[in-house]
Structures are given as C-alpha cells and as structure tokens.
Protein backbone atom coordinates (compact mmCIF):
# COMPACT_ATOMS: atom_id res chain seq x y z
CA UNK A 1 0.00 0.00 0.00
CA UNK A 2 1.04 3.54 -0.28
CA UNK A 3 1.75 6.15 2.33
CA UNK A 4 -1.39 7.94 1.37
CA UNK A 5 -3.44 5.41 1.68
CA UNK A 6 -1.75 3.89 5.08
CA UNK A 7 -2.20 7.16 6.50
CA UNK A 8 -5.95 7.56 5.71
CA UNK A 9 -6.74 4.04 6.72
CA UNK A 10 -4.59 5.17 10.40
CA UNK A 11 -6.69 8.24 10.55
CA UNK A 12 -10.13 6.46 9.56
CA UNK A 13 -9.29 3.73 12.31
CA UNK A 14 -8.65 6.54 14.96
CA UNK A 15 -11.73 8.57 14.59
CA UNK A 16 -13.49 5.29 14.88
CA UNK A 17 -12.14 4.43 18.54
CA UNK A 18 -12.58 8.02 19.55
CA UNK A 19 -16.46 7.84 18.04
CA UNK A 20 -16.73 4.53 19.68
CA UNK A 21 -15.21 5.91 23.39
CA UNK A 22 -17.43 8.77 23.16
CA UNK A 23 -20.59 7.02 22.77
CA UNK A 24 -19.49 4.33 25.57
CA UNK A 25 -18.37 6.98 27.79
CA UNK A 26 -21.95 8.62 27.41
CA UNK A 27 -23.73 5.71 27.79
CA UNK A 28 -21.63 4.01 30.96
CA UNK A 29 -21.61 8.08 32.35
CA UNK A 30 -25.61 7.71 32.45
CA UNK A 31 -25.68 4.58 34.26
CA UNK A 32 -23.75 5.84 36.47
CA UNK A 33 -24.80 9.15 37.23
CA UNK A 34 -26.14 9.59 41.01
CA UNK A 35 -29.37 10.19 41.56
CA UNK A 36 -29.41 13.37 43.79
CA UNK A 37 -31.32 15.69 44.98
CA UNK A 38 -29.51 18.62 43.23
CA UNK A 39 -29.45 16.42 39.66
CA UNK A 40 -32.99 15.76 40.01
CA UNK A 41 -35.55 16.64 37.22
CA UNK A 42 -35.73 20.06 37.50
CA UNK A 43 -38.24 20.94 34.69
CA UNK A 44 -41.81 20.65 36.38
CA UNK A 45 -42.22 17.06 35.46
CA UNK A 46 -43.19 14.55 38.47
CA UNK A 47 -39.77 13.43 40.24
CA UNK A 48 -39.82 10.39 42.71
CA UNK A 49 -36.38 11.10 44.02
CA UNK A 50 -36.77 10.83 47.20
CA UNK A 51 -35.07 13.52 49.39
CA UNK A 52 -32.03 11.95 51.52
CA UNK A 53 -32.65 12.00 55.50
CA UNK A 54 -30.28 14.09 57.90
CA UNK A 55 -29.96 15.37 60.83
CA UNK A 56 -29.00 19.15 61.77
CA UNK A 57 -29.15 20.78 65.03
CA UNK A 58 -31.39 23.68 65.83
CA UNK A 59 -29.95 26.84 68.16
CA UNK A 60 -30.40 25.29 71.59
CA UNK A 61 -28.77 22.34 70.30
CA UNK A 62 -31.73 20.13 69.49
CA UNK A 63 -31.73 17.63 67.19
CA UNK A 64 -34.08 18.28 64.21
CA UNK A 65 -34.72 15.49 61.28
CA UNK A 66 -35.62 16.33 57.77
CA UNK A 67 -38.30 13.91 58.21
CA UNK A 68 -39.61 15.81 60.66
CA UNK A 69 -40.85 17.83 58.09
CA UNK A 70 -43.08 15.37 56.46
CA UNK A 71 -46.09 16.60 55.19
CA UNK A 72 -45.05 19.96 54.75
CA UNK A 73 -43.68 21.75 51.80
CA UNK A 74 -39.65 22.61 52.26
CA UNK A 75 -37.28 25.05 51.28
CA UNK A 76 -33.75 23.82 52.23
CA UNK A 77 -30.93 25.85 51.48
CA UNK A 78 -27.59 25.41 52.35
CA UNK A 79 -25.41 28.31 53.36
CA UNK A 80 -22.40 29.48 55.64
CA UNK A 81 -21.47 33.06 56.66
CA UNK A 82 -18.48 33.34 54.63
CA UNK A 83 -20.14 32.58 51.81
CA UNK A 84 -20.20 35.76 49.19
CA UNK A 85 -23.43 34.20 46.93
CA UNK A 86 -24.86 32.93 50.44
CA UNK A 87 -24.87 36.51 51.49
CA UNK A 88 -26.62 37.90 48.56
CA UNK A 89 -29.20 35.57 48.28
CA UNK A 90 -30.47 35.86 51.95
CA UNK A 91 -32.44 39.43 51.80
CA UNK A 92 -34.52 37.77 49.16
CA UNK A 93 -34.56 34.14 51.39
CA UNK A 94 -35.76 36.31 54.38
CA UNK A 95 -38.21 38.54 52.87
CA UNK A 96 -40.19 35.09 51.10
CA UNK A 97 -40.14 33.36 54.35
CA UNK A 98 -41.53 36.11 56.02
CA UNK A 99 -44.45 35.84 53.45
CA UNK A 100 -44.35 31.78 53.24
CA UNK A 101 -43.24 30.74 57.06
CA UNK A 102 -47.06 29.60 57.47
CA UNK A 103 -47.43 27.25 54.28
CA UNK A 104 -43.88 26.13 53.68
CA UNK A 105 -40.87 24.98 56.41
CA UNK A 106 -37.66 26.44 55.46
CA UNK A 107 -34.60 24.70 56.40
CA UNK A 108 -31.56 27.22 56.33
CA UNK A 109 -28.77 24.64 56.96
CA UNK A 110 -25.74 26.15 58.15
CA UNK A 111 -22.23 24.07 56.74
CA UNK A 112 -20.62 24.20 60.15
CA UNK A 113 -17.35 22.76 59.49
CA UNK A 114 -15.67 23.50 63.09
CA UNK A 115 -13.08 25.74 62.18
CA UNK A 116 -13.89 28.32 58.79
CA UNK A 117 -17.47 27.94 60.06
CA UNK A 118 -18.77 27.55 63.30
CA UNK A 119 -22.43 28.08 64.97
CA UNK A 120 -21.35 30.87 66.68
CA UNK A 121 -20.40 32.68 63.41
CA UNK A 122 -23.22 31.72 61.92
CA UNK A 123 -25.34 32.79 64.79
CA UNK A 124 -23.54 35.90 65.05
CA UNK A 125 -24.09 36.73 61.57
CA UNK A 126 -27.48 35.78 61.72
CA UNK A 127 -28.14 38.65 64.44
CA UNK A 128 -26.03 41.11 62.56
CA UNK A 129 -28.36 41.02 59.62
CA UNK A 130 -31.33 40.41 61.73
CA UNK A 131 -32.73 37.48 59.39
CA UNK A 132 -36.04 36.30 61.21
CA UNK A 133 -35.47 32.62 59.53
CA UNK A 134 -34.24 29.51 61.62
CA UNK A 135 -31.52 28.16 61.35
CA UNK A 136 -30.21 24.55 61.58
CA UNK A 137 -26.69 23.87 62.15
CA UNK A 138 -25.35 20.69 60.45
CA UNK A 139 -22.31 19.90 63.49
CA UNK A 140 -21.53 16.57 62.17
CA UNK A 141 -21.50 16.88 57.95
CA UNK A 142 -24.55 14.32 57.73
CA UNK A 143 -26.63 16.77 55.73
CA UNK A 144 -23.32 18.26 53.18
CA UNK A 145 -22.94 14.41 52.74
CA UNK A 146 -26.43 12.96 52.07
CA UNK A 147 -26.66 15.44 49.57
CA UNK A 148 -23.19 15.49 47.88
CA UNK A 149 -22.31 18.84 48.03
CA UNK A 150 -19.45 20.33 46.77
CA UNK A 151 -19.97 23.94 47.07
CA UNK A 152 -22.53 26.43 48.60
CA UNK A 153 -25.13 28.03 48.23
CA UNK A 154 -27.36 24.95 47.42
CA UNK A 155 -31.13 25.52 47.61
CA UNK A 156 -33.46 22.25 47.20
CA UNK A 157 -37.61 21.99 46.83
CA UNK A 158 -39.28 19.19 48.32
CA UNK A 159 -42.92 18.70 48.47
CA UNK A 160 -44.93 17.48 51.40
CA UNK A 161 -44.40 13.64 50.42
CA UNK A 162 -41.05 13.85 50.52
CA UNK A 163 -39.98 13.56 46.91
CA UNK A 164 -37.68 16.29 45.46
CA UNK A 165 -39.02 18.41 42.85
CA UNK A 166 -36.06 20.48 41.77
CA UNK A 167 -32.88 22.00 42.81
CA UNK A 168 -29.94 23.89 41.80
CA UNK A 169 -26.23 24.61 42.76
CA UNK A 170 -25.62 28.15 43.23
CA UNK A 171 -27.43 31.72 43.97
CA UNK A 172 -31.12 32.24 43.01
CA UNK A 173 -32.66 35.13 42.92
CA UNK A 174 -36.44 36.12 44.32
CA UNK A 175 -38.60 35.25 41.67
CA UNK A 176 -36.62 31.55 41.47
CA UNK A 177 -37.25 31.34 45.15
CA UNK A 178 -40.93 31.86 44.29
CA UNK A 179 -41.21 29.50 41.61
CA UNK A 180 -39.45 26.64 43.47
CA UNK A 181 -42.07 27.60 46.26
CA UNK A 182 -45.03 26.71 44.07
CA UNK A 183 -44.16 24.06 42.37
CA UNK A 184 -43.91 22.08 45.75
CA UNK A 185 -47.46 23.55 47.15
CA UNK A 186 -49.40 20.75 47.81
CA UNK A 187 -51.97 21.77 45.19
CA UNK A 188 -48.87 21.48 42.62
CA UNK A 189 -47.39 18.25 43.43
C-alpha cells in the first residue's frame, strides 16, 4: 500500500475508537450518574427522588430530622457566613419566608465545618443582619454528605411527600425562590 493510503486508513481507524469511546463513555456516564437531589428533574415534570434524611441541630442544640418535616412543603438551602453568593441571596430568602413561614418549612442549613465555620459565626451573623429565619446547624456533615455537596449556596424543593421536585447549585434570585415555592405547594405536586 502507499503512504497515502496507510495514513488515511490510520486516521479512519482513529476517529473510529474516539467515536466509539465517546458514545461508551456517554452511555456508561448515564448509568452511572447519582441520583441526587440537586441532579434531580428540574423541569416541572413529576420526580420520585426521594429527598435523603439528615440530621442538623437547631440553636439550643436540638436535634431536628428532615423527616420531621413530612407533610409539609420545604425550602432547604444550604449556606455558611463566609459565603459571598450565600450573602446575597439571603435578603430575598428572608423577605419570602416572612411571606411563606405559614405554608412552607424552610430549612436554612448552616455548613458548620468546626473551624472556617462555626455556629457561633453563623449565629452571630445571623443577628447582625437580623434574618427572622431559623436556622439549623449541620455539626456533624450528615446533611453536606447525604446530599453530595461540593460547594454552597445549594437551595433544594421538596414537596410534602417527601420527593424532590427540583434543585440547583448556586445563587437564586427572588422570583426563582418563588417559583421553586409553588411548584412544591401541595396543590402542585
């Protein structure tokens, strides 16, 4: 054979393995992919993932369970006080619970970590800004873990039965808030 021809044939044989490892990686990646509460459907349509169990720790150092919750609409958000996009999404946070608190539980789970976060900064903060929202304080990492967190802020919608029906990595804004809100009213689910 020619040089040409060797060289095409080469070329045609290595865009077939990287065609072939693209489609296998997409397919095995799919398989694969955990089933979280932040990777859950996200677009309106019914969701049965059902939202992982923790325990956090209210001010007075009470344990409180997710759970506990059951049969209520939630709001949980995940924030800490040195947290920029935390910050700047809790005006909005605070101003919808004050309008929501009677229909929908909000869980504002603090990432205590021990050291660049602890309940007394958080608490502190808290005060600072005078936020009228409670705050849960998650001492032990059980709630970071059960839902795989990587980063913060972290804001997930669960309906009264306990499935999730959306959330998302990251700031929102008001108007998301309120969305997220009424697509887990009970009249909604």
């Amino acid at each position: 054979m020619n040089r040409k021809l060797k060289t095409a044939l080469l070329i045609a044989a290595f865009a077939a393995v990287i065609a072939a490892a693209y489609f296998a990686y997409g397919a095995l990646s799919a398989r694969y992919r955990p089933n979280t509460p932040l990777s859950a459907e996200t677009s309106g349509s019914s969701s049965s993932v059902e939202a992982p169990d923790f325990t956090v720790y209210d001010t007075d150092g009470t344990a409180v369970r997710l759970s506990d919750f059951r049969g209520t609409p939630v709001v949980l958000n995940f924030w800490a006080s040195w947290c920029y996009y935390c910050t700047r999404e809790m005006p909005a946070f605070d101003r919808v619970y004050q309008e929501e608190k009677d229909s929908v539980r909000f869980l504002f789970v603090n990432w205590t970590d021990g050291s660049r976060e602890t309940q007394e900064k958080g608490e502190a903060y808290l005060k600072e800004k005078g936020y009228g929202f409670p705050a849960y304080y998650d001492l032990n990492q059980e709630a970071v873990s059960a839902y795989e967190l990587t980063g913060i802020p972290a804001t997930v919608f669960i309906r009264s039965d306990g499935t999730v029906a959306g959330g998302q990595s990251g700031a929102i804004d008001e108007e998301t808030l309120k969305q997220g809100i009424e697509r887990i009213r009970d009249n909604n689910s």
